[in-house]
C-alpha atoms as a PDB file:
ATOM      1  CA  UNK A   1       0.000   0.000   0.000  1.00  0.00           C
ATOM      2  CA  UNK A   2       1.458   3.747  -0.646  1.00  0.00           C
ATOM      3  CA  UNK A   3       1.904   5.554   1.860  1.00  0.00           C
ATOM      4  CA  UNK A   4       0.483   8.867   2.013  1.00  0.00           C
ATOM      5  CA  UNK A   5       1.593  11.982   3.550  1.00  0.00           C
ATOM      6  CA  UNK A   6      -0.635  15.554   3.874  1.00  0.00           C
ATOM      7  CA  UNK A   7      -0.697  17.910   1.525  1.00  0.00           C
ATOM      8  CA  UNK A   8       1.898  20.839   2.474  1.00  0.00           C
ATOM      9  CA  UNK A   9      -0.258  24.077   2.784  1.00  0.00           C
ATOM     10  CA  UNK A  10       0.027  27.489   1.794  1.00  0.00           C
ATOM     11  CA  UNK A  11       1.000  28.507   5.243  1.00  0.00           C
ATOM     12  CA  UNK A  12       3.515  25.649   5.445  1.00  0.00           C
ATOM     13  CA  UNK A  13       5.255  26.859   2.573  1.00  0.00           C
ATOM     14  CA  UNK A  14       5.359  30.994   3.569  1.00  0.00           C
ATOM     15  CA  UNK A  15       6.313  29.545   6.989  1.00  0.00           C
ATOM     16  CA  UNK A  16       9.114  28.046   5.458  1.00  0.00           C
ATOM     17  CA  UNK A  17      10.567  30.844   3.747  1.00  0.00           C
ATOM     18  CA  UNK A  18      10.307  32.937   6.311  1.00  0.00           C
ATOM     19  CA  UNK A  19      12.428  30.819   8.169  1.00  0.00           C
ATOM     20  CA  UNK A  20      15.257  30.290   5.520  1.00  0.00           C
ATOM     21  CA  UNK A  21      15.229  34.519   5.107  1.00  0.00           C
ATOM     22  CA  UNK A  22      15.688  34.712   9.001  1.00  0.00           C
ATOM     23  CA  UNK A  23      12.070  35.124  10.583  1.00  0.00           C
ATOM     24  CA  UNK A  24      11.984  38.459   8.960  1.00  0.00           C
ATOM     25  CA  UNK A  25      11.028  39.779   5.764  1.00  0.00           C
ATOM     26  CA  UNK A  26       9.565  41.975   3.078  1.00  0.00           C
ATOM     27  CA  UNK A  27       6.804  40.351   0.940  1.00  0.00           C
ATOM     28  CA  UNK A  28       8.693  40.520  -2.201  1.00  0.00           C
ATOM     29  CA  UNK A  29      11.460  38.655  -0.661  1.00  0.00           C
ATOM     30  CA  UNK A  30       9.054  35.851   0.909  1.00  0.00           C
ATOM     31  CA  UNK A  31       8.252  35.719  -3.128  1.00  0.00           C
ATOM     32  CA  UNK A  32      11.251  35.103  -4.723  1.00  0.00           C
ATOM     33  CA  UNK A  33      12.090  32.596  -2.167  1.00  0.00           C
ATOM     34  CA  UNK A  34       8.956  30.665  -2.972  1.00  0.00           C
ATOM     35  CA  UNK A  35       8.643  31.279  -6.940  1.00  0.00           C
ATOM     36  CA  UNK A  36       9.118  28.053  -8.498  1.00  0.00           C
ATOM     37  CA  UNK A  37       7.799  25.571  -5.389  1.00  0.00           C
ATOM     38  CA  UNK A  38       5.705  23.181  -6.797  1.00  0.00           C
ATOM     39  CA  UNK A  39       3.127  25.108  -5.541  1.00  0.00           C
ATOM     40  CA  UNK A  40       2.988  27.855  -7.779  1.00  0.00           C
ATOM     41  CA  UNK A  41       2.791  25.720 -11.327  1.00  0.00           C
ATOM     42  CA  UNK A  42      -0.992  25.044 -10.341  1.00  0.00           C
ATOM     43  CA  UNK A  43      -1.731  28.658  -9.016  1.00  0.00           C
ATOM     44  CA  UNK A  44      -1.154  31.133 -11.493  1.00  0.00           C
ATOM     45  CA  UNK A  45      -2.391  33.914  -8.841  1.00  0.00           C
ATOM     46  CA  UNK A  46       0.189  32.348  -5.933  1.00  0.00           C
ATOM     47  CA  UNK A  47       1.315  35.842  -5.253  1.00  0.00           C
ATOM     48  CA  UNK A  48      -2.263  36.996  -4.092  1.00  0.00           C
ATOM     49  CA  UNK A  49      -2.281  34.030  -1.779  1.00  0.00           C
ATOM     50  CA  UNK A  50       0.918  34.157  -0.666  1.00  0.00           C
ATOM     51  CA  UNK A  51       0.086  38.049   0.590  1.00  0.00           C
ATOM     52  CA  UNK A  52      -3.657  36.870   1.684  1.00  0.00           C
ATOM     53  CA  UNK A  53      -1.654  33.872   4.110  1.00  0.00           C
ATOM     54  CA  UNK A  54       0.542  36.385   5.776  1.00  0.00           C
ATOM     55  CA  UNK A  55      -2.679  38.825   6.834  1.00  0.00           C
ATOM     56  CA  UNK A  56      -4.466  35.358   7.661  1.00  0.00           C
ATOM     57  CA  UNK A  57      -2.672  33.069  10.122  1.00  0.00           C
ATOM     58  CA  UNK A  58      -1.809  34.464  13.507  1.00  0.00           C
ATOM     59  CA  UNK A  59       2.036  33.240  13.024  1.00  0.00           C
ATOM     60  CA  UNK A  60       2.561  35.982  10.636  1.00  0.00           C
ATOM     61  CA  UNK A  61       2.826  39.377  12.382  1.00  0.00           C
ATOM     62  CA  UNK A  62       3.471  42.495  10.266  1.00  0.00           C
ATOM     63  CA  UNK A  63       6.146  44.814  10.850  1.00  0.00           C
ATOM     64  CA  UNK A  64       5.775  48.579  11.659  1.00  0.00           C
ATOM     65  CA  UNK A  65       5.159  50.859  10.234  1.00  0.00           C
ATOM     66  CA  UNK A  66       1.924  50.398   8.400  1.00  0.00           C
ATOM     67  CA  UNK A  67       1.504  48.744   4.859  1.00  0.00           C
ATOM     68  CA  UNK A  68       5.528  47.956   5.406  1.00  0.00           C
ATOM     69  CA  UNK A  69       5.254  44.937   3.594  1.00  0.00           C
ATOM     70  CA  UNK A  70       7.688  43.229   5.865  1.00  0.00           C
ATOM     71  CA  UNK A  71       6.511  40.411   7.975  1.00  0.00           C
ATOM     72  CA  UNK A  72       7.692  38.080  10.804  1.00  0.00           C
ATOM     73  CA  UNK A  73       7.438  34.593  11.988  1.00  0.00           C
ATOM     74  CA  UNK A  74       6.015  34.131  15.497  1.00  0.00           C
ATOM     75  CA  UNK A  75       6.589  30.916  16.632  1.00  0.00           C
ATOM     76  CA  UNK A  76       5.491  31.032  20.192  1.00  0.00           C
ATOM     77  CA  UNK A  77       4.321  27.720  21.663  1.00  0.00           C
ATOM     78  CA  UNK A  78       0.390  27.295  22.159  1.00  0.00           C
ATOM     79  CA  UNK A  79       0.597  26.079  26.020  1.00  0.00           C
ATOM     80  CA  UNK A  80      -0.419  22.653  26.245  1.00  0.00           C
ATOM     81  CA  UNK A  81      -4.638  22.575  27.228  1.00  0.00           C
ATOM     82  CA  UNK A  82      -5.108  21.122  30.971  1.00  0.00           C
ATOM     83  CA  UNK A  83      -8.025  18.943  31.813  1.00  0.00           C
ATOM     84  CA  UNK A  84     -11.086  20.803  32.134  1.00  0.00           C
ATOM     85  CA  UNK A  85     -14.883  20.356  33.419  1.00  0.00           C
ATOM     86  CA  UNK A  86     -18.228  22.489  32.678  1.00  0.00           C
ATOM     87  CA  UNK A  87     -19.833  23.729  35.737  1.00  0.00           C
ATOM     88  CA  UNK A  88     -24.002  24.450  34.020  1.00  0.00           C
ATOM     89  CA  UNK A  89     -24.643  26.601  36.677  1.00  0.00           C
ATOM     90  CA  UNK A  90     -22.464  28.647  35.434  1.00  0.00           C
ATOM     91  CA  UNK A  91     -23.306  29.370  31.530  1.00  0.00           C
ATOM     92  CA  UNK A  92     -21.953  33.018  30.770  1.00  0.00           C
ATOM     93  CA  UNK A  93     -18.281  31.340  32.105  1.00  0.00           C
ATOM     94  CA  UNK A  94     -19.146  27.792  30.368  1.00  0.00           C
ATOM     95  CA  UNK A  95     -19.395  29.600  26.789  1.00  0.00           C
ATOM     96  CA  UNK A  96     -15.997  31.038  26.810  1.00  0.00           C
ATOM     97  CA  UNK A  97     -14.991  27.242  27.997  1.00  0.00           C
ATOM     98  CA  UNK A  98     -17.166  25.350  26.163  1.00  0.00           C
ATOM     99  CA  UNK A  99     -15.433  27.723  22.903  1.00  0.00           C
ATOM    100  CA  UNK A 100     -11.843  26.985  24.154  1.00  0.00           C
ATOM    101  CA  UNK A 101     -12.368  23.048  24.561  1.00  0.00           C
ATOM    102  CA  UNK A 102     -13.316  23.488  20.922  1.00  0.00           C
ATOM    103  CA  UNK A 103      -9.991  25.035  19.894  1.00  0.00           C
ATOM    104  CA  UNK A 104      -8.083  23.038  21.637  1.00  0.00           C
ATOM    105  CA  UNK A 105      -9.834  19.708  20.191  1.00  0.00           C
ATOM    106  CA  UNK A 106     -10.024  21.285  16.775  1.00  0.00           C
ATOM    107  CA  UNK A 107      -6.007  22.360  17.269  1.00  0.00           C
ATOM    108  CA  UNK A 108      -4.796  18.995  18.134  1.00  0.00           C
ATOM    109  CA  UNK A 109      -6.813  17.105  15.500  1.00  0.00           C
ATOM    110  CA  UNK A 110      -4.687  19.163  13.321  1.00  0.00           C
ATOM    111  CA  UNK A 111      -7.543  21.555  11.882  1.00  0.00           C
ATOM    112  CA  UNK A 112      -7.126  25.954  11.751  1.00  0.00           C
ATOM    113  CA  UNK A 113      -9.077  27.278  14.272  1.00  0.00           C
ATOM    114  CA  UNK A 114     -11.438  30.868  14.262  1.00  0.00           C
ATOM    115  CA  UNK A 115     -13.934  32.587  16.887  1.00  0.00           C
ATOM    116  CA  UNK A 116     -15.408  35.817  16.747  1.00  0.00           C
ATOM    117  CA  UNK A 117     -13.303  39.003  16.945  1.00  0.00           C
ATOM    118  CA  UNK A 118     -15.213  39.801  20.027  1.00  0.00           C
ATOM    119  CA  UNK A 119     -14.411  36.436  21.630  1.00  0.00           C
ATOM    120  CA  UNK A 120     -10.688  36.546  20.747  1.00  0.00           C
ATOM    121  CA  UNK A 121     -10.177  39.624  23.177  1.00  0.00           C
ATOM    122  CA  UNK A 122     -12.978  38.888  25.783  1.00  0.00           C
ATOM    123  CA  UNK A 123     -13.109  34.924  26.157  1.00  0.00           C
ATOM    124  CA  UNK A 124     -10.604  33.027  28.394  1.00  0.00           C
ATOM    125  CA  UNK A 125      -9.614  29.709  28.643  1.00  0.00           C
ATOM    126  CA  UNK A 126      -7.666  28.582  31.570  1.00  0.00           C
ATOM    127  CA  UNK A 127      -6.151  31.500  31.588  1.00  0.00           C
ATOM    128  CA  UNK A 128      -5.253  32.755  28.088  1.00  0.00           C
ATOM    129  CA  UNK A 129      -7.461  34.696  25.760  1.00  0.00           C
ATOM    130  CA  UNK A 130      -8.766  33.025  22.891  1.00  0.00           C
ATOM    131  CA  UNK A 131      -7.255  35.242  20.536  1.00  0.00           C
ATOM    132  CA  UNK A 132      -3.812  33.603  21.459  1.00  0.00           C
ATOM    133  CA  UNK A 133      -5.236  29.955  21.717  1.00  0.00           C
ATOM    134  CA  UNK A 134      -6.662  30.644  17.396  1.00  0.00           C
ATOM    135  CA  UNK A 135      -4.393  30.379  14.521  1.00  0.00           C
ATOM    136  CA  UNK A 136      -7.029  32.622  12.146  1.00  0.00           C
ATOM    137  CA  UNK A 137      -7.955  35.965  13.580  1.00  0.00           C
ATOM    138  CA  UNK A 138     -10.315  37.135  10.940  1.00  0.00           C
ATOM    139  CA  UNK A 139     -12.344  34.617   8.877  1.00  0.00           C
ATOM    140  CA  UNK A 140     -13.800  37.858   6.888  1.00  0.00           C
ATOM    141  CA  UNK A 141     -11.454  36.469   2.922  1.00  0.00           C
ATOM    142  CA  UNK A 142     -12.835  32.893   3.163  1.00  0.00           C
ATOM    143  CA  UNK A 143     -15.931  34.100   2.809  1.00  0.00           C
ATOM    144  CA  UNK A 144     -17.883  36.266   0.086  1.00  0.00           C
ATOM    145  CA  UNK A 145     -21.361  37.391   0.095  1.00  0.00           C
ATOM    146  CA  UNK A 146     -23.411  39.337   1.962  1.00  0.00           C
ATOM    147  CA  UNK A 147     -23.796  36.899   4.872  1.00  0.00           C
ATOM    148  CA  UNK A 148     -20.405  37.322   5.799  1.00  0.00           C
ATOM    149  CA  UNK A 149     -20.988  39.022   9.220  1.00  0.00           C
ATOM    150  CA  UNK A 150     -23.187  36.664  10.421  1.00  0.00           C
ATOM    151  CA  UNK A 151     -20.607  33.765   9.845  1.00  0.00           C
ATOM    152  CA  UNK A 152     -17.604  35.283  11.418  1.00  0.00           C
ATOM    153  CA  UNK A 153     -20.386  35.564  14.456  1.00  0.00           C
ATOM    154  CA  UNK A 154     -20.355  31.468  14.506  1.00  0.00           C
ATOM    155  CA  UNK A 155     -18.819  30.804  17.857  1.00  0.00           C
ATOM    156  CA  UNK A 156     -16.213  27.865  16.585  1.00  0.00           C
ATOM    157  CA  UNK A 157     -15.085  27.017  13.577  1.00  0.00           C
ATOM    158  CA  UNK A 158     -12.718  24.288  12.090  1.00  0.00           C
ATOM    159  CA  UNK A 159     -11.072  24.724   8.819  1.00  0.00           C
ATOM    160  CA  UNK A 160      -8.665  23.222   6.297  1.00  0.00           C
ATOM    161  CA  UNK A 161      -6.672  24.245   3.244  1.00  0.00           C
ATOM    162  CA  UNK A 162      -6.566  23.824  -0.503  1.00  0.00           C
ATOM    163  CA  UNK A 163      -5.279  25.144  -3.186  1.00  0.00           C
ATOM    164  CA  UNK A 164      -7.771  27.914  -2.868  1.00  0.00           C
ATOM    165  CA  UNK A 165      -7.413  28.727   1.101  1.00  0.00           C
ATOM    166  CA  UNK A 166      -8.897  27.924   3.983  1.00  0.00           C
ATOM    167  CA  UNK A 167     -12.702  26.269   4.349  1.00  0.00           C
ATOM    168  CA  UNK A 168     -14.773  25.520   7.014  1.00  0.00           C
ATOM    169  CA  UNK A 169     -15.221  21.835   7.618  1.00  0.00           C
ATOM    170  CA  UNK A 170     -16.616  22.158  11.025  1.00  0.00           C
ATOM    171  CA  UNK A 171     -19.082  24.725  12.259  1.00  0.00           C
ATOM    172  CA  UNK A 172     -20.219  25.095  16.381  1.00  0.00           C
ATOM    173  CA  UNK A 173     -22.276  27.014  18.442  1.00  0.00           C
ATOM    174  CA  UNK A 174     -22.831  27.100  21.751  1.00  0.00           C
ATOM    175  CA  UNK A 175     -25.765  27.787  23.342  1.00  0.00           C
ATOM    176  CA  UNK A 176     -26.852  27.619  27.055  1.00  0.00           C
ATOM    177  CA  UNK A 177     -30.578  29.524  26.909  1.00  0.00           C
ATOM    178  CA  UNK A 178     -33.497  29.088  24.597  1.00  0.00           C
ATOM    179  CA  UNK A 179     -31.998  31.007  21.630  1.00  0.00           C
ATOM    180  CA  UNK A 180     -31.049  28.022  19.767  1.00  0.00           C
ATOM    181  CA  UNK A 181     -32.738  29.421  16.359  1.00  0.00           C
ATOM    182  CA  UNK A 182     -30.120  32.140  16.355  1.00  0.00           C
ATOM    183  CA  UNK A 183     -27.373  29.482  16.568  1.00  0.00           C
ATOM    184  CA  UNK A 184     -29.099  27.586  13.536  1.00  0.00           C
ATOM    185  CA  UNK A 185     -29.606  30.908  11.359  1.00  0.00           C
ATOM    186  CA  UNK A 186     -25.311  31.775  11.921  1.00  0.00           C
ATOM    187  CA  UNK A 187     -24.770  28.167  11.285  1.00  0.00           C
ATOM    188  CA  UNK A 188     -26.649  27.959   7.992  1.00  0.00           C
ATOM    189  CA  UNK A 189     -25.386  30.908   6.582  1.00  0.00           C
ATOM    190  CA  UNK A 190     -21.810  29.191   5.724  1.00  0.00           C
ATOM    191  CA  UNK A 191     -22.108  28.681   2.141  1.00  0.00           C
ATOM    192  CA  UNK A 192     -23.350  25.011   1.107  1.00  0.00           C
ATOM    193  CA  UNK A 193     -20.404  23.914  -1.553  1.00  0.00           C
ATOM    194  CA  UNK A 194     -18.176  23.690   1.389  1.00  0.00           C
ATOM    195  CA  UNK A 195     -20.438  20.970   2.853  1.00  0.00           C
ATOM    196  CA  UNK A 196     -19.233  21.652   6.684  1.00  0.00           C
ATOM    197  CA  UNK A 197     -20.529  19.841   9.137  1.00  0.00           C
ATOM    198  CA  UNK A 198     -22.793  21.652  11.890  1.00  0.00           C
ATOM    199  CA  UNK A 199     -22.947  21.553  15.651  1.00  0.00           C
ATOM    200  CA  UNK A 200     -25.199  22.978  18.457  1.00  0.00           C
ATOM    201  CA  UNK A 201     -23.855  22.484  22.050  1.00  0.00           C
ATOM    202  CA  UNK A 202     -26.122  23.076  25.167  1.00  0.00           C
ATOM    203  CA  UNK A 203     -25.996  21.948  28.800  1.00  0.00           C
ATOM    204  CA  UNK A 204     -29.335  19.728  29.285  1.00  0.00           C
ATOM    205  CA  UNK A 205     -32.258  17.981  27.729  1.00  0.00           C
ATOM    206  CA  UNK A 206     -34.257  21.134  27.181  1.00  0.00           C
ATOM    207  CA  UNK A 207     -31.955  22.808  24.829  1.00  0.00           C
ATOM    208  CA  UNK A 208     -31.247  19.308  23.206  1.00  0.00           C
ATOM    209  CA  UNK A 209     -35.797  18.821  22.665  1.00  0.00           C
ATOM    210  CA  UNK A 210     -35.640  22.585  21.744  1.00  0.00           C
ATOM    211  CA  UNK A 211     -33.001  21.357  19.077  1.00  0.00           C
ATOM    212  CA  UNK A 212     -35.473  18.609  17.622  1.00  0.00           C
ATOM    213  CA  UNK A 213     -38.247  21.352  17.183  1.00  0.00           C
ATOM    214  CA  UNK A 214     -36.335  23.466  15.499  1.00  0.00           C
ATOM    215  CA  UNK A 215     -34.522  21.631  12.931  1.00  0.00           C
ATOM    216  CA  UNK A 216     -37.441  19.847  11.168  1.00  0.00           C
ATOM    217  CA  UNK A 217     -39.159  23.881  10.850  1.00  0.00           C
ATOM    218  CA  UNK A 218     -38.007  25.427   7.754  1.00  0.00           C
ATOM    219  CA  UNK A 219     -35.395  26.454   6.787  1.00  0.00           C
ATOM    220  CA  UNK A 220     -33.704  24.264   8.944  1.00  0.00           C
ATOM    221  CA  UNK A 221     -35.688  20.745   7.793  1.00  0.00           C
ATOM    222  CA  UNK A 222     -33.873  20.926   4.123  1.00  0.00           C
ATOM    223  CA  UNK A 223     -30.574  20.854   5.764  1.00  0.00           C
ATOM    224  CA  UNK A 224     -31.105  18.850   9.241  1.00  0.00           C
ATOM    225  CA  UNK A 225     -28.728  15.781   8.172  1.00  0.00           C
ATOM    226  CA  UNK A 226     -25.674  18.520   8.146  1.00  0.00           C
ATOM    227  CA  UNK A 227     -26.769  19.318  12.062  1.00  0.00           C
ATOM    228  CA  UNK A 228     -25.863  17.419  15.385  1.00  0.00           C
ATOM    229  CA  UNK A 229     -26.790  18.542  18.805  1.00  0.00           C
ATOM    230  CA  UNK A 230     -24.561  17.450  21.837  1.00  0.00           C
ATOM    231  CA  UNK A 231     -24.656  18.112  25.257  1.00  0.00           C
ATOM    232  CA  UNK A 232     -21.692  19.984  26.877  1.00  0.00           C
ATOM    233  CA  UNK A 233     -20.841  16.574  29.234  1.00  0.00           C
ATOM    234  CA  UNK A 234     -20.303  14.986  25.609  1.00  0.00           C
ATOM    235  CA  UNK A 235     -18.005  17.917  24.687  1.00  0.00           C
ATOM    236  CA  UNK A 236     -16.334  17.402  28.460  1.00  0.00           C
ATOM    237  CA  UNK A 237     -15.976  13.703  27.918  1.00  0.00           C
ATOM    238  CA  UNK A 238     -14.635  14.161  24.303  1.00  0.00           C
ATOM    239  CA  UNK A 239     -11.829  16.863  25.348  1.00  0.00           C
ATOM    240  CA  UNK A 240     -10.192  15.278  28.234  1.00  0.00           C
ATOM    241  CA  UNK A 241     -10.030  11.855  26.373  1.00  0.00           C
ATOM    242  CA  UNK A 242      -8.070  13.963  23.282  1.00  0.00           C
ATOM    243  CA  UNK A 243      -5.687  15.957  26.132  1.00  0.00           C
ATOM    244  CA  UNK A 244      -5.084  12.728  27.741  1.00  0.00           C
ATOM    245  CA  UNK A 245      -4.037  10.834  24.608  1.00  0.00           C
ATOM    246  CA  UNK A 246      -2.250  13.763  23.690  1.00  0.00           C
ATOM    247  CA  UNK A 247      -0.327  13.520  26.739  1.00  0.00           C
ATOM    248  CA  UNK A 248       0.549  10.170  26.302  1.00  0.00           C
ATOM    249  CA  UNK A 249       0.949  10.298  22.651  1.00  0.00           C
ATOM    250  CA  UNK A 250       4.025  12.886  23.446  1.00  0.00           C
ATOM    251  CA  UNK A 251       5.586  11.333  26.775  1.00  0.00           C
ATOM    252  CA  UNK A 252       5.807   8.058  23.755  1.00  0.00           C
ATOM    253  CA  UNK A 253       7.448   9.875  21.412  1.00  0.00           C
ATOM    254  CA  UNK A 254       5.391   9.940  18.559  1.00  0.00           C
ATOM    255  CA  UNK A 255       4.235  12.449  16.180  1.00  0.00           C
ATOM    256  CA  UNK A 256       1.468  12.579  14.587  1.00  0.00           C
ATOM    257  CA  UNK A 257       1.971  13.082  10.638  1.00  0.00           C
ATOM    258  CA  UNK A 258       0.483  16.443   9.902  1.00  0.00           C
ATOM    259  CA  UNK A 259       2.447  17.627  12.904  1.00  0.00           C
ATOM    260  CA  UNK A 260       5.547  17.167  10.767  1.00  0.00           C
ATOM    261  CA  UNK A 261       4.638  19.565   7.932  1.00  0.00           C
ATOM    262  CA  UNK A 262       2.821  21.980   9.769  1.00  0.00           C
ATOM    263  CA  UNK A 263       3.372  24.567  12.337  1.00  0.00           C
END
């Protein structure tokens, strides 16, 4: 059987060249270092991309002053997530939780990561702000249309990378009240060709029957396969079995193979 190894990505690649031009450098430099990488034979606008990676991953920090054009690597380590538990009686904390169990989880299965701008600055999980824990801080490229600022409202998402950028594969909200229809309307607003996959989280068996109501009403019913509801114990059971075999996966020594290509 061949063996297969992931595709390198976009960011890989800029990554990369920063590195071999010392961490540091002006656009047109991170170009000519990557002009001719395989890369580029199938993307005939890799130049555009190359420019919309560096304003799209948080490892890529621009230098001052403004509209430089010089850029940096930032390669600090995301601290390693620590066993956690969701207390329901307390839901305004349990959202910013509940969202950074979902980056971490999302993170470690190897997927980009993206909340709200809002959340990035006011949400913290054990004791970092979820603007440091993401590795996209505005979602606003991947998507075009005019439902745009509703989806960059969509408390988690997971994405990958082809040739054309990032996509959402994985979309979550969480919600601890009765406002579940809000969650749904963000949710279905990510365009259909990328055929993500949709979550609603909630902490009990009201929000989970208020989820069965609501998904076979339009415009929900046309769509209800792409939807799953889970309860936030299945989120809590879910993330401390991934940070424990994470743990253990490391104190091995083994790596998993995207972890080799990408940062």
């Amino acid at each position: 059987m061949e063996l297969r190894t992931p595709a390198m990505t976009w960011k890989t690649v800029v990554a990369d060249a920063l590195r071999q031009l010392g961490g540091e450098a002006h656009l047109s430099e991170i170009n000519e270092v990557i002009e001719g990488h395989s890369k580029t034979t199938t993307n005939p606008t890799w130049r555009d991309t190359i420019r919309r990676v560096v304003r799209q991953y948080n490892i890529f920090e621009p230098v001052p002053p403004d509209r430089s054009g010089i850029y940096r690597l930032v390669e600090t380590e995301i601290p390693r997530p620590q066993p956690q538990n969701l207390d329901s009686a307390e839901p305004t904390i349990n959202h910013g939780i509940a969202q950074g169990m979902l980056v971490a989880v999302g993170a470690t299965y190897g997927y980009e990561t993206f909340v709200p701008k809002t959340d990035q600055t006011t949400q913290k999980f054990q004791g970092k702000k979820l603007g440091q824990l993401v590795s996209i801080d505005d979602c606003t490229s991947i998507f075009k249309g005019p439902n745009v600022a509703q989806i960059r409202e969509i408390d988690v998402l997971w994405l990958s990378e082809d040739e054309y950028g990032p996509y959402p594969v994985y979309g979550f909200e969480v919600e601890h009240t009765t406002r579940i229809r809000n969650g749904l309307d963000r949710l279905l607003k990510i365009p259909r060709r990328f055929n993500a996959e949709m979550f609603i989280l909630g902490p009990n068996d009201e929000q989970k029957e208020l989820f069965e109501r609501r998904i076979v009403q339009a415009p929900f019913r046309a769509h209800q396969h792409r939807f799953r509801f889970r309860l936030y114990s299945q989120l809590e059971q879910l993330y401390n079995s991934v940070i424990q075999h994470a743990s253990s996966r490391d104190a091995f020594g083994l790596v998993e193979q995207y972890r080799r290509l990408v940062i």
